[in-house]
N, C-alpha and C. Protein backbone atom coordinates (compact mmCIF):
# COMPACT_ATOMS: atom_id res chain seq x y z
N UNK A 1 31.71 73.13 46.48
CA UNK A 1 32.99 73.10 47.14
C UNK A 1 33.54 71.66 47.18
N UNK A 2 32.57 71.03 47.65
CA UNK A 2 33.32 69.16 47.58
C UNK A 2 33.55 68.53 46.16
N UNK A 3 32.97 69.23 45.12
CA UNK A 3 32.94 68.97 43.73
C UNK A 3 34.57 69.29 43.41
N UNK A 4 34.84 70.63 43.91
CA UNK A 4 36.41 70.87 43.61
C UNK A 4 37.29 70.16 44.02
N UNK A 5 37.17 69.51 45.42
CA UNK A 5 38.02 68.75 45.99
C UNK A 5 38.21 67.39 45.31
N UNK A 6 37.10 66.63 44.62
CA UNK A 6 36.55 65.54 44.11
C UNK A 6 37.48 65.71 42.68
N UNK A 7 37.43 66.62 42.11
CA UNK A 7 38.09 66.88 40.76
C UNK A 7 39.75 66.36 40.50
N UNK A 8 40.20 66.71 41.67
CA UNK A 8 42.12 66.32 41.25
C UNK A 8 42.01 65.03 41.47
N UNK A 9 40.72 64.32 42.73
CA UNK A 9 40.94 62.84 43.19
C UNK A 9 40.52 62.25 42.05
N UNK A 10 39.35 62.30 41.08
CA UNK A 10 39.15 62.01 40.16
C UNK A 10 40.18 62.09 38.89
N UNK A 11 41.17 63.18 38.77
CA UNK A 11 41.89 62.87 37.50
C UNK A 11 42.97 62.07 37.75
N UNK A 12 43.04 62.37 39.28
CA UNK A 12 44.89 61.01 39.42
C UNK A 12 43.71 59.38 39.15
N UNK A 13 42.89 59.38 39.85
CA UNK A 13 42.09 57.90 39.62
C UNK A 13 42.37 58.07 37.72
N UNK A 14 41.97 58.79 37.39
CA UNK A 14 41.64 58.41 35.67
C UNK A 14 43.15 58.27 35.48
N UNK A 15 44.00 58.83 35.82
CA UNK A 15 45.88 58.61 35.11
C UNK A 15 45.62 57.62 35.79
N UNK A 16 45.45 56.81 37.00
CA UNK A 16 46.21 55.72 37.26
C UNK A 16 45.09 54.50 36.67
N UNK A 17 44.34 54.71 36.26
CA UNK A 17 43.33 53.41 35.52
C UNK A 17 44.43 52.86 34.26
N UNK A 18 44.88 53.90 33.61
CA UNK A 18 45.98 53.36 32.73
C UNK A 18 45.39 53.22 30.95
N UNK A 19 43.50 53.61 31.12
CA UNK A 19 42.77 53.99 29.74
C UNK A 19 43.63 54.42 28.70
N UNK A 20 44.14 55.72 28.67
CA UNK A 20 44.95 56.20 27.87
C UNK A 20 46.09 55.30 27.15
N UNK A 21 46.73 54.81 28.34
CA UNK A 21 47.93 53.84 28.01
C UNK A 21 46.90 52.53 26.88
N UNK A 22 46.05 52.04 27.87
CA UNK A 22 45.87 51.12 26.95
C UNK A 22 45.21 51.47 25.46
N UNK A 23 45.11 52.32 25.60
CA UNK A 23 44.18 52.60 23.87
C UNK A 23 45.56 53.38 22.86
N UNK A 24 46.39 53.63 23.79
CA UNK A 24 47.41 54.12 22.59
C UNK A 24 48.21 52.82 22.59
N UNK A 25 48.41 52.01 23.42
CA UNK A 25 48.85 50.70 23.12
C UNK A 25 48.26 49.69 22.39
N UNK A 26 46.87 49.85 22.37
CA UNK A 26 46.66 48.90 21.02
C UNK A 26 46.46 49.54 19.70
N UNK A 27 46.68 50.89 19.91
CA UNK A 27 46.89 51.65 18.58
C UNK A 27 47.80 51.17 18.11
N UNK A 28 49.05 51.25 18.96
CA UNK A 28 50.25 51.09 18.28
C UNK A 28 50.52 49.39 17.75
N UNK A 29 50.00 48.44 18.31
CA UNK A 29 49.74 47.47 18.06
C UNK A 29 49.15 47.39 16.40
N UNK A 30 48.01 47.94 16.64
CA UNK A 30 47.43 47.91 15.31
C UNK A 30 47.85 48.49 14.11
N UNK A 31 48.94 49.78 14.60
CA UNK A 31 49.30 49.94 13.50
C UNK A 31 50.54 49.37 12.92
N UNK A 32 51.78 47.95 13.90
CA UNK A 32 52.31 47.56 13.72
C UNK A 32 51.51 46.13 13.30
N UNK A 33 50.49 46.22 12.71
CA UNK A 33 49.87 44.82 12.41
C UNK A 33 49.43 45.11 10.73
N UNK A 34 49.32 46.17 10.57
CA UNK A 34 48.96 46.72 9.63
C UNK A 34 49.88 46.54 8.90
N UNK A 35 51.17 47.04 9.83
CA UNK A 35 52.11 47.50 8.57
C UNK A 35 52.98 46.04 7.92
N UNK A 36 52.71 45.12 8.70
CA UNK A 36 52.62 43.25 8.31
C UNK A 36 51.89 43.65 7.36
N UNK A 37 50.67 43.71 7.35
CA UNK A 37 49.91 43.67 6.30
C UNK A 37 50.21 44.05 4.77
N UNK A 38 50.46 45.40 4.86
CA UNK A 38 50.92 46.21 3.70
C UNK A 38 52.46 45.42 3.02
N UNK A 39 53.36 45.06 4.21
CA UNK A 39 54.51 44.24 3.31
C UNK A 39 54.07 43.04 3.05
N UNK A 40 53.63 42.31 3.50
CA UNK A 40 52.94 40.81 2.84
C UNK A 40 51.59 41.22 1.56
N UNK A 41 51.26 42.11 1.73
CA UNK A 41 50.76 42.38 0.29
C UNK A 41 51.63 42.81 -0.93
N UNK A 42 52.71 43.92 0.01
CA UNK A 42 54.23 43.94 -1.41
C UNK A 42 54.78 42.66 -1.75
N UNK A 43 54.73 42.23 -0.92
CA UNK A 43 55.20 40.73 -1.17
C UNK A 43 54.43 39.45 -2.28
N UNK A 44 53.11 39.81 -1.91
CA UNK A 44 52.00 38.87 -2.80
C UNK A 44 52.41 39.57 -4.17
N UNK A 45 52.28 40.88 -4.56
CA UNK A 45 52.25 42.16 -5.69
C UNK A 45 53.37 41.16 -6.61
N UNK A 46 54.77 41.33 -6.10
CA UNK A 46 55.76 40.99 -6.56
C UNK A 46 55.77 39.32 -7.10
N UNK A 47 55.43 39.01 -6.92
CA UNK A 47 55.14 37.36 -7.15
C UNK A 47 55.03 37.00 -8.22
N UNK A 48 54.35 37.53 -8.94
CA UNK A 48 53.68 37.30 -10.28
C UNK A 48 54.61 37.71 -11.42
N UNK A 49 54.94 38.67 -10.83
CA UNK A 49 56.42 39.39 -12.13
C UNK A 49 57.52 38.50 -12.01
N UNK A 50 57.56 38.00 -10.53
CA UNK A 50 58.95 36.85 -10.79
C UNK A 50 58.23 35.89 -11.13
N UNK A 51 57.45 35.40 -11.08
CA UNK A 51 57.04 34.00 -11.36
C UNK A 51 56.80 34.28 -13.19
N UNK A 52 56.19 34.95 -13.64
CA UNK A 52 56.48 35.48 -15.08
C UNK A 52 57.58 35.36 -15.85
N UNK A 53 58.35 35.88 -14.88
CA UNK A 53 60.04 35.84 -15.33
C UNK A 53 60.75 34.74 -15.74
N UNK A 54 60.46 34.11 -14.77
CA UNK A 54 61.09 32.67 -14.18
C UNK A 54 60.22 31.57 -15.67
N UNK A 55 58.91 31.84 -16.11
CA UNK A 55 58.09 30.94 -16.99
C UNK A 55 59.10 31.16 -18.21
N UNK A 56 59.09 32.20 -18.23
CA UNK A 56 59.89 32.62 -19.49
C UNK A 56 60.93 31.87 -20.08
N UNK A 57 61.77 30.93 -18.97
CA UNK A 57 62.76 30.22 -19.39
C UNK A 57 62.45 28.50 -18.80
N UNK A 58 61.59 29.03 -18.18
CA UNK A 58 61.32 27.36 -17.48
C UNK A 58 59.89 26.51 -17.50
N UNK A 59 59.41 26.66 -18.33
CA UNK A 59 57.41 26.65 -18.87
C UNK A 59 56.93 25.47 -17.99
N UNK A 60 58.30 24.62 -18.01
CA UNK A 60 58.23 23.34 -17.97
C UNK A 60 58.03 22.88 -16.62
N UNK A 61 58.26 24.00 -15.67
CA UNK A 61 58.18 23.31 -14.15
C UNK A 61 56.73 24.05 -13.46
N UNK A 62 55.50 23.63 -14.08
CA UNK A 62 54.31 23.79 -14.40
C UNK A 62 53.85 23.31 -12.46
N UNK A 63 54.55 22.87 -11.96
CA UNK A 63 53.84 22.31 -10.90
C UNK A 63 54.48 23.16 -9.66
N UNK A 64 55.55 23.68 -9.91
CA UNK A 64 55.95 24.80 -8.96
C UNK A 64 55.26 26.22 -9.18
N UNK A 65 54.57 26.49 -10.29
CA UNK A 65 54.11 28.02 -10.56
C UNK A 65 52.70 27.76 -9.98
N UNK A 66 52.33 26.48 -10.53
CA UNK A 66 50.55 26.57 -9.66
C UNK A 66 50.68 26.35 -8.03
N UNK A 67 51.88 25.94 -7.66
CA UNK A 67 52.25 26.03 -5.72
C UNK A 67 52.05 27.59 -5.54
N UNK A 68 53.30 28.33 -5.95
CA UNK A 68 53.19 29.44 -5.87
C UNK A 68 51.92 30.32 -6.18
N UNK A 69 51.35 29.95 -7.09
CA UNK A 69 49.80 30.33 -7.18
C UNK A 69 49.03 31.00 -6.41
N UNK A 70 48.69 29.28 -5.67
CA UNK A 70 48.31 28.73 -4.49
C UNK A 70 48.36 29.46 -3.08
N UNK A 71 50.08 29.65 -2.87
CA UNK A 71 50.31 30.23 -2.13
C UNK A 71 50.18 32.23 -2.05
N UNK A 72 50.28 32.38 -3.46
CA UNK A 72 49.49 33.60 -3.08
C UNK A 72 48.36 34.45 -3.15
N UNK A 73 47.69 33.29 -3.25
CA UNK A 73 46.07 33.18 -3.32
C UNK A 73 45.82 33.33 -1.67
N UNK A 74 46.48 32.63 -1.44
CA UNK A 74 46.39 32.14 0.21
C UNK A 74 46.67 33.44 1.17
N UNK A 75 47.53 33.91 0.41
CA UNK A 75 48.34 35.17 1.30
C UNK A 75 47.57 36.32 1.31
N UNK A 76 47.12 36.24 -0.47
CA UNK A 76 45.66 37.37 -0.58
C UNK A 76 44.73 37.73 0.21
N UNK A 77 44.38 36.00 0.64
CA UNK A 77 43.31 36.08 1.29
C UNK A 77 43.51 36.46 2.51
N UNK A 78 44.48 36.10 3.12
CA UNK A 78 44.76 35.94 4.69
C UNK A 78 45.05 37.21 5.09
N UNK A 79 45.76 38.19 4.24
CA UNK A 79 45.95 39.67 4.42
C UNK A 79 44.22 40.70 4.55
N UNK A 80 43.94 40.21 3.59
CA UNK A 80 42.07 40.36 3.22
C UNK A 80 41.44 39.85 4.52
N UNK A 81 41.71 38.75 5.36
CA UNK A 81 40.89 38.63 6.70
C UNK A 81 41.20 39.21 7.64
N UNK A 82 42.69 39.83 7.31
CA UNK A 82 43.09 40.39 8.98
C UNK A 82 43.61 39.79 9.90
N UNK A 83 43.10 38.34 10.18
CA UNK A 83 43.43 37.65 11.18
C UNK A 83 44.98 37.01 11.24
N UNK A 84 45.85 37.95 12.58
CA UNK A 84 47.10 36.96 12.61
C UNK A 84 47.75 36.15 12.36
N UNK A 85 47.10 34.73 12.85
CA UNK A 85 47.40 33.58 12.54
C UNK A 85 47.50 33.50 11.37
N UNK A 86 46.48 33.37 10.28
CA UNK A 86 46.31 33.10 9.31
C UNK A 86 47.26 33.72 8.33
N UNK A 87 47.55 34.89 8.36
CA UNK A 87 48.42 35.78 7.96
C UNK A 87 50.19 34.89 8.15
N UNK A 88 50.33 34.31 9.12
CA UNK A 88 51.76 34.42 9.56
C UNK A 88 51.48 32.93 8.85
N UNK A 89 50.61 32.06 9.31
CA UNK A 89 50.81 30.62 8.23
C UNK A 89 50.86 30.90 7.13
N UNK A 90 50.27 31.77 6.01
CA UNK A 90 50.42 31.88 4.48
C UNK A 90 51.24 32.31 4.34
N UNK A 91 52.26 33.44 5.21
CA UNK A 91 53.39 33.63 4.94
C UNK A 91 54.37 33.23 5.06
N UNK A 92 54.07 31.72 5.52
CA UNK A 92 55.13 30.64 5.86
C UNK A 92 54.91 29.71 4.38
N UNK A 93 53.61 29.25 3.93
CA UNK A 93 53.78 29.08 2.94
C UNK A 93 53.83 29.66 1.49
N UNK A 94 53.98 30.77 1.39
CA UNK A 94 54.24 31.61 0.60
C UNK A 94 56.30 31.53 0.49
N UNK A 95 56.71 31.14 1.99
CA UNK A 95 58.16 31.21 1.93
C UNK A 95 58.27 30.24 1.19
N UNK A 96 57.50 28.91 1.55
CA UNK A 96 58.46 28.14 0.88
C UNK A 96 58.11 27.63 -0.58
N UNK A 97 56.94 27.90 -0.93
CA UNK A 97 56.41 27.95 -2.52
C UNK A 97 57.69 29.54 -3.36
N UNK A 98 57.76 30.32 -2.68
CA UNK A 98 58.99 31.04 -3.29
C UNK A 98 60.50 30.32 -3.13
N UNK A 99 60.80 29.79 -2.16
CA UNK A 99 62.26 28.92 -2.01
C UNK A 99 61.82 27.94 -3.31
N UNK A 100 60.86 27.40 -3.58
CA UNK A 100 60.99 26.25 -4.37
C UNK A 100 61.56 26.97 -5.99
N UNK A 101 60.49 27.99 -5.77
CA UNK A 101 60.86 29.06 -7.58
C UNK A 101 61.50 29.53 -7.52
N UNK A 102 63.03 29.86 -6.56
CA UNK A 102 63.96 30.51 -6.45
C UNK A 102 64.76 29.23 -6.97
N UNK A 103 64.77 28.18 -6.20
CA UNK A 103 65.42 27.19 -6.52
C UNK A 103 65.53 26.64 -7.99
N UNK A 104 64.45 26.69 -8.55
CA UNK A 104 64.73 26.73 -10.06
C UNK A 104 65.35 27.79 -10.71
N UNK A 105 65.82 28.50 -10.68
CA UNK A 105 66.56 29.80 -11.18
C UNK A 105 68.26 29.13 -11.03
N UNK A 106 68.63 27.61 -10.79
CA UNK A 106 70.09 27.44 -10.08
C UNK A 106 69.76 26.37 -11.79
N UNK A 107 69.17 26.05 -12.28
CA UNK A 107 68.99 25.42 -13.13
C UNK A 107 69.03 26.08 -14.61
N UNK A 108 69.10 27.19 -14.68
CA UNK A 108 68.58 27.91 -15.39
C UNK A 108 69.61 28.99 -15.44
N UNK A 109 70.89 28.68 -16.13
CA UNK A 109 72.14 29.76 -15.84
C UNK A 109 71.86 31.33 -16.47
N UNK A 110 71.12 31.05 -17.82
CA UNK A 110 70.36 33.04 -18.52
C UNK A 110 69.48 33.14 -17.90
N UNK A 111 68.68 32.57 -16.51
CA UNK A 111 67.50 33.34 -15.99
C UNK A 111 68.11 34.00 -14.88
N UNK A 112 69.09 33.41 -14.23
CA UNK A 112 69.90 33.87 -13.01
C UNK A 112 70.64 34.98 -13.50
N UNK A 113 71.28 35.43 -14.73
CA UNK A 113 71.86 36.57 -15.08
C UNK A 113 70.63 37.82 -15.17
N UNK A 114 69.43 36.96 -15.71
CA UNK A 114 68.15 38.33 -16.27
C UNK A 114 68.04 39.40 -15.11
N UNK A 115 68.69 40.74 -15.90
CA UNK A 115 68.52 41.75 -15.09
C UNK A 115 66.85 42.19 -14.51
N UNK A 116 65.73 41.46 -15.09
CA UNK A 116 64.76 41.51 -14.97
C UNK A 116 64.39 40.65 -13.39
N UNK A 117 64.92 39.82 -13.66
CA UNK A 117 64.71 38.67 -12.64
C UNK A 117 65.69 39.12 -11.21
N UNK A 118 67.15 39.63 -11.78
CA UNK A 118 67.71 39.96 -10.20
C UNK A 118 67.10 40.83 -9.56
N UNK A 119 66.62 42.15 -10.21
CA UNK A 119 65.88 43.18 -9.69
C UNK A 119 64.47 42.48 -8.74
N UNK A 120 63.82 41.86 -9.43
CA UNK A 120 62.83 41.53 -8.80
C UNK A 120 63.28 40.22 -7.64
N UNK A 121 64.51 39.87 -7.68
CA UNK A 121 64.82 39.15 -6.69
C UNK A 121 64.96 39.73 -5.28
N UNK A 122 65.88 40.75 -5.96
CA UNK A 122 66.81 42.13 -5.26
C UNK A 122 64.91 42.40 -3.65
N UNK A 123 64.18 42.82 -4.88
CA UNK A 123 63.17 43.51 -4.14
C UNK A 123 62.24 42.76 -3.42
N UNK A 124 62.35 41.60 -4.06
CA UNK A 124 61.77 40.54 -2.68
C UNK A 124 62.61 40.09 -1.56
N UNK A 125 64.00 40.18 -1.80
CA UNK A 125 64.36 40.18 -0.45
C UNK A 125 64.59 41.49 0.53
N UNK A 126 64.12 42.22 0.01
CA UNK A 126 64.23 43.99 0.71
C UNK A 126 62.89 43.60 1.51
N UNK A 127 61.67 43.18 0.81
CA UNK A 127 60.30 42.89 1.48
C UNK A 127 60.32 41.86 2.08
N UNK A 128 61.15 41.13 2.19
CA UNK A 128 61.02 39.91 3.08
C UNK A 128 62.19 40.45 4.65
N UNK A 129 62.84 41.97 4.38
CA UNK A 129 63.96 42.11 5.22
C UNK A 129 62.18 42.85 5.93
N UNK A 130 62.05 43.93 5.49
CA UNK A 130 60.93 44.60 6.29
C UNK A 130 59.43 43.40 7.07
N UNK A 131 59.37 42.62 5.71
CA UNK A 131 58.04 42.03 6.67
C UNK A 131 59.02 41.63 7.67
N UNK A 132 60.54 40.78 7.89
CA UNK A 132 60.87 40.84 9.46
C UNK A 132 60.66 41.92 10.45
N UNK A 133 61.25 42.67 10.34
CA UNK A 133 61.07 43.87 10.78
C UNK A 133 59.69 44.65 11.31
N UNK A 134 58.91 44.23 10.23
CA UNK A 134 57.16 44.70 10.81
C UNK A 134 56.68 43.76 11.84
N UNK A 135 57.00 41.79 11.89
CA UNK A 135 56.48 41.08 12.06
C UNK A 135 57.77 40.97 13.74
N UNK A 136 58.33 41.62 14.24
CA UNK A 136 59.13 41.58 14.94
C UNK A 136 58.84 43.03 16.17
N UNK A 137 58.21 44.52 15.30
CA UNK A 137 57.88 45.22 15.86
C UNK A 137 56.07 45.10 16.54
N UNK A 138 55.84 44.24 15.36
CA UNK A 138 54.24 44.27 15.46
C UNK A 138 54.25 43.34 16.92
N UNK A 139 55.15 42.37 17.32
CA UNK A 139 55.30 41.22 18.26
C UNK A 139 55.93 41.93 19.75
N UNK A 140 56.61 42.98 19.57
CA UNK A 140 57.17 44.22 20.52
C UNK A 140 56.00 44.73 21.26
N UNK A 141 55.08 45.15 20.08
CA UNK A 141 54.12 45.96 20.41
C UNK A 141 52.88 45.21 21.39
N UNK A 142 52.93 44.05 20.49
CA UNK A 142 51.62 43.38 21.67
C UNK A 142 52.27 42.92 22.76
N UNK A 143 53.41 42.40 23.00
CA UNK A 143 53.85 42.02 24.41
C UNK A 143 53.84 43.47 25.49
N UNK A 144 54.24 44.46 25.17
CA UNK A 144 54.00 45.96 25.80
C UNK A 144 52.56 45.65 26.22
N UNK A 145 51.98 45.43 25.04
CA UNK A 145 50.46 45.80 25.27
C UNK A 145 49.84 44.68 26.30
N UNK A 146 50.07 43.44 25.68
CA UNK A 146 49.58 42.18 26.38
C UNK A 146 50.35 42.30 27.98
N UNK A 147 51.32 43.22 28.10
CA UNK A 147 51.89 42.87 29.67
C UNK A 147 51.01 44.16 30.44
N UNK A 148 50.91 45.69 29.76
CA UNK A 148 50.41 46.31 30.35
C UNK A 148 48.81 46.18 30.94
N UNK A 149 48.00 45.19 29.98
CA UNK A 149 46.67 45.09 30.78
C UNK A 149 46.60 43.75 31.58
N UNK A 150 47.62 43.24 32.07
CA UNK A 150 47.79 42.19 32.89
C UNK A 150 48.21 42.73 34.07
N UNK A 151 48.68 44.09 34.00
CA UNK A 151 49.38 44.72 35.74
C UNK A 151 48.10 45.48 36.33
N UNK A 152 48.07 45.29 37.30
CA UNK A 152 46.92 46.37 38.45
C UNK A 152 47.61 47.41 38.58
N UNK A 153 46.82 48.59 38.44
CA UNK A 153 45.17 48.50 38.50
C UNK A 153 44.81 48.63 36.91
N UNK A 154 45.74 48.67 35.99
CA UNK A 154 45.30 48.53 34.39
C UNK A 154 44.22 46.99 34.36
N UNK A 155 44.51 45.93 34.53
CA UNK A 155 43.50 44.80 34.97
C UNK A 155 42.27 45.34 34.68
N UNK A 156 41.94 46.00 35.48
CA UNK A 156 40.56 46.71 36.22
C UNK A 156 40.06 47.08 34.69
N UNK A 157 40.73 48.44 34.55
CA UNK A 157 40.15 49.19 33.64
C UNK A 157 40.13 48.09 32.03
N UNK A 158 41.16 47.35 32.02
CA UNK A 158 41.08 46.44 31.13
C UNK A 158 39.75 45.74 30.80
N UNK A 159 39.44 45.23 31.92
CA UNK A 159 38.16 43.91 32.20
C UNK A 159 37.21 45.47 31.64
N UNK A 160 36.80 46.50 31.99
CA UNK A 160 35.57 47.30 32.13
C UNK A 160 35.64 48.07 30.45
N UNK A 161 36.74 48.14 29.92
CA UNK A 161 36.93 48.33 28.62
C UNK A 161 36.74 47.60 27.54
N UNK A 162 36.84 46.26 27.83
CA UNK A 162 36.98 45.17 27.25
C UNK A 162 37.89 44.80 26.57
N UNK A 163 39.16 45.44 27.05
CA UNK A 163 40.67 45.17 26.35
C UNK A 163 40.88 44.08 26.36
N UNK A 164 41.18 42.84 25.45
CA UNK A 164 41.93 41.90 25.71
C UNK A 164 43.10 41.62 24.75
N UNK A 165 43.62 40.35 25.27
CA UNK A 165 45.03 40.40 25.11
C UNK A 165 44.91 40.68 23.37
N UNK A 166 46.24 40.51 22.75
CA UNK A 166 46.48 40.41 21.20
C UNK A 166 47.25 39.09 20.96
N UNK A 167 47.17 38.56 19.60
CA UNK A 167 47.73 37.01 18.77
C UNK A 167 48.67 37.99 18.90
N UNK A 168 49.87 37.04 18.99
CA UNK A 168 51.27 37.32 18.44
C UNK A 168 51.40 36.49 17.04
N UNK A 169 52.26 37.13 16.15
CA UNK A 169 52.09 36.75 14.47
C UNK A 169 53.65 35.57 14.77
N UNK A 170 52.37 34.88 14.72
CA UNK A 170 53.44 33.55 15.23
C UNK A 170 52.84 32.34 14.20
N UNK A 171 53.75 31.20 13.48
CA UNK A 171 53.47 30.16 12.95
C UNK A 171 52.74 29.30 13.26
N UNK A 172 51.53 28.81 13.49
CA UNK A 172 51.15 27.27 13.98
C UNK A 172 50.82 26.76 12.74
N UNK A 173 51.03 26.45 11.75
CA UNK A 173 50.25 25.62 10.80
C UNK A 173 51.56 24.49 10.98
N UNK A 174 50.87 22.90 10.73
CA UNK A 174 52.10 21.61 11.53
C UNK A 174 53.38 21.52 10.31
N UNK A 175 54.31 21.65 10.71
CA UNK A 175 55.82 21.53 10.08
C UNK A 175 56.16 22.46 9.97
N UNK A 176 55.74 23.92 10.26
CA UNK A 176 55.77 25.22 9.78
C UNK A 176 57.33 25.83 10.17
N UNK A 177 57.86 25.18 11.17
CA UNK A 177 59.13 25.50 12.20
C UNK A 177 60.45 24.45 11.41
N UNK A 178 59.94 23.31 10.68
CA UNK A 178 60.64 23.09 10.12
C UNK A 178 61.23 23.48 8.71
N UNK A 179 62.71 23.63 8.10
CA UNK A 179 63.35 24.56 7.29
C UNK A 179 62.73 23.32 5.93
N UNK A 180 62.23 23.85 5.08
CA UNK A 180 62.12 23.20 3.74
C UNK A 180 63.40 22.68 2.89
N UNK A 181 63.21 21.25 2.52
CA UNK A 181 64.34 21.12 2.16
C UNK A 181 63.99 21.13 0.58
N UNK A 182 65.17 21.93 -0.05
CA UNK A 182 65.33 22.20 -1.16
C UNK A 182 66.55 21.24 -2.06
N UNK A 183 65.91 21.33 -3.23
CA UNK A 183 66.36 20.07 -4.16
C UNK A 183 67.09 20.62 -5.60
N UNK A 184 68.45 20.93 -5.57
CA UNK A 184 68.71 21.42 -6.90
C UNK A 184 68.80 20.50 -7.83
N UNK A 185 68.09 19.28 -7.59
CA UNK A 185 68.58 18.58 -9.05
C UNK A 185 67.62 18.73 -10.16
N UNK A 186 67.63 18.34 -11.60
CA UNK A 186 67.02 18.59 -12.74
C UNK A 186 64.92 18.33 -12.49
N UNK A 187 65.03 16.85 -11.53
CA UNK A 187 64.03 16.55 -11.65
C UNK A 187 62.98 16.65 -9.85
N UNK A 188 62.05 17.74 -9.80
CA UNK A 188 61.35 18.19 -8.59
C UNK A 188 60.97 16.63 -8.04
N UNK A 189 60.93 16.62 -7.11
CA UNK A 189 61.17 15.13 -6.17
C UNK A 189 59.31 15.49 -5.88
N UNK A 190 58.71 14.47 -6.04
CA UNK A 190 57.33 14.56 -5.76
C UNK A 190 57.21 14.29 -3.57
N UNK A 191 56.18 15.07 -2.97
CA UNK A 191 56.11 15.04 -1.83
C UNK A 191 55.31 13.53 -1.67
């Protein structure tokens, strides 16, 4: 008989611990981290066909294709670890090793017409519209999440779950906030 009575006090305690909430909240987290993932890998994919493109008429600017390389070697990897941070710095330098090989295309008046090359321009900026978009929802999602196990009595069940907070896909690598300055003249200005 006290078992029955014990039963409804027990399920409002379990709704108000807030378990549920938090495990579909870092679901959703995770799967807005993911989906960063998957466009910064469309993004790495595409690289190589423009940078291909781009050799085709420009062999000669040998020191911007091994940046870009570089940078999506970097991005490979950083998608491959998972880890936030790391992810949102390579995709900062991944921006601007692509601004630099975009920037040669202003030099180059038949590579800027190559229907080969706009297309694949076309589609890196469609993937650079979504990784905003992922990297903006994925940042939605952990503040929801990061605020809901900071309120009582979620706290509680937080600490005994071992929920903790989430990275927001945020820049720290140093200059990262500053805009790259780009150079249309004939000859790449050494750093």
């Amino acid at each position: 008989m006290r078992v029955r009575k014990l039963i409804p006090v027990l399920a409002l305690l379990l709704g108000a611990c807030g378990y549920n909430s938090i495990q579909q909240m870092d679901e959703s987290a995770g799967a807005a981290k993911q989906q960063i993932a998957v466009m910064l890998q469309r993004r790495a994919d595409l690289v190589p066909n423009l940078v291909n493109t781009v050799k085709g008429y420009a062999a000669q600017e040998a020191e911007v294709f091994e940046k870009v390389a570089q940078a999506r070697a970097g991005l490979a990897g950083a998608v491959s670890g998972g880890n936030v941070g790391e992810m949102a710095n390579a995709n900062q330098a991944m921006t601007g090793a692509l601004g630099r090989l975009l920037a040669i295309s202003e030099n180059y008046p038949t590579l800027k017409s190559d229907q080969n090359f706009l297309r694949l321009q076309d589609e890196l900026v469609g993937t650079e519209n979504r990784i905003a978009q992922a990297r903006t929802d994925y940042n939605l999602a952990v503040e929801l999440y990061n605020a809901y196990i900071r309120k009582f009595p979620q706290v509680m069940t937080a600490k005994v779950v071992g929920a903790r907070a989430r990275e927001y896909f945020d820049v720290t690598s140093p200059g990262a906030r500053e805009a790259p300055t780009v150079d249309f003249g004939k000859t790449p200005s050494k750093p």
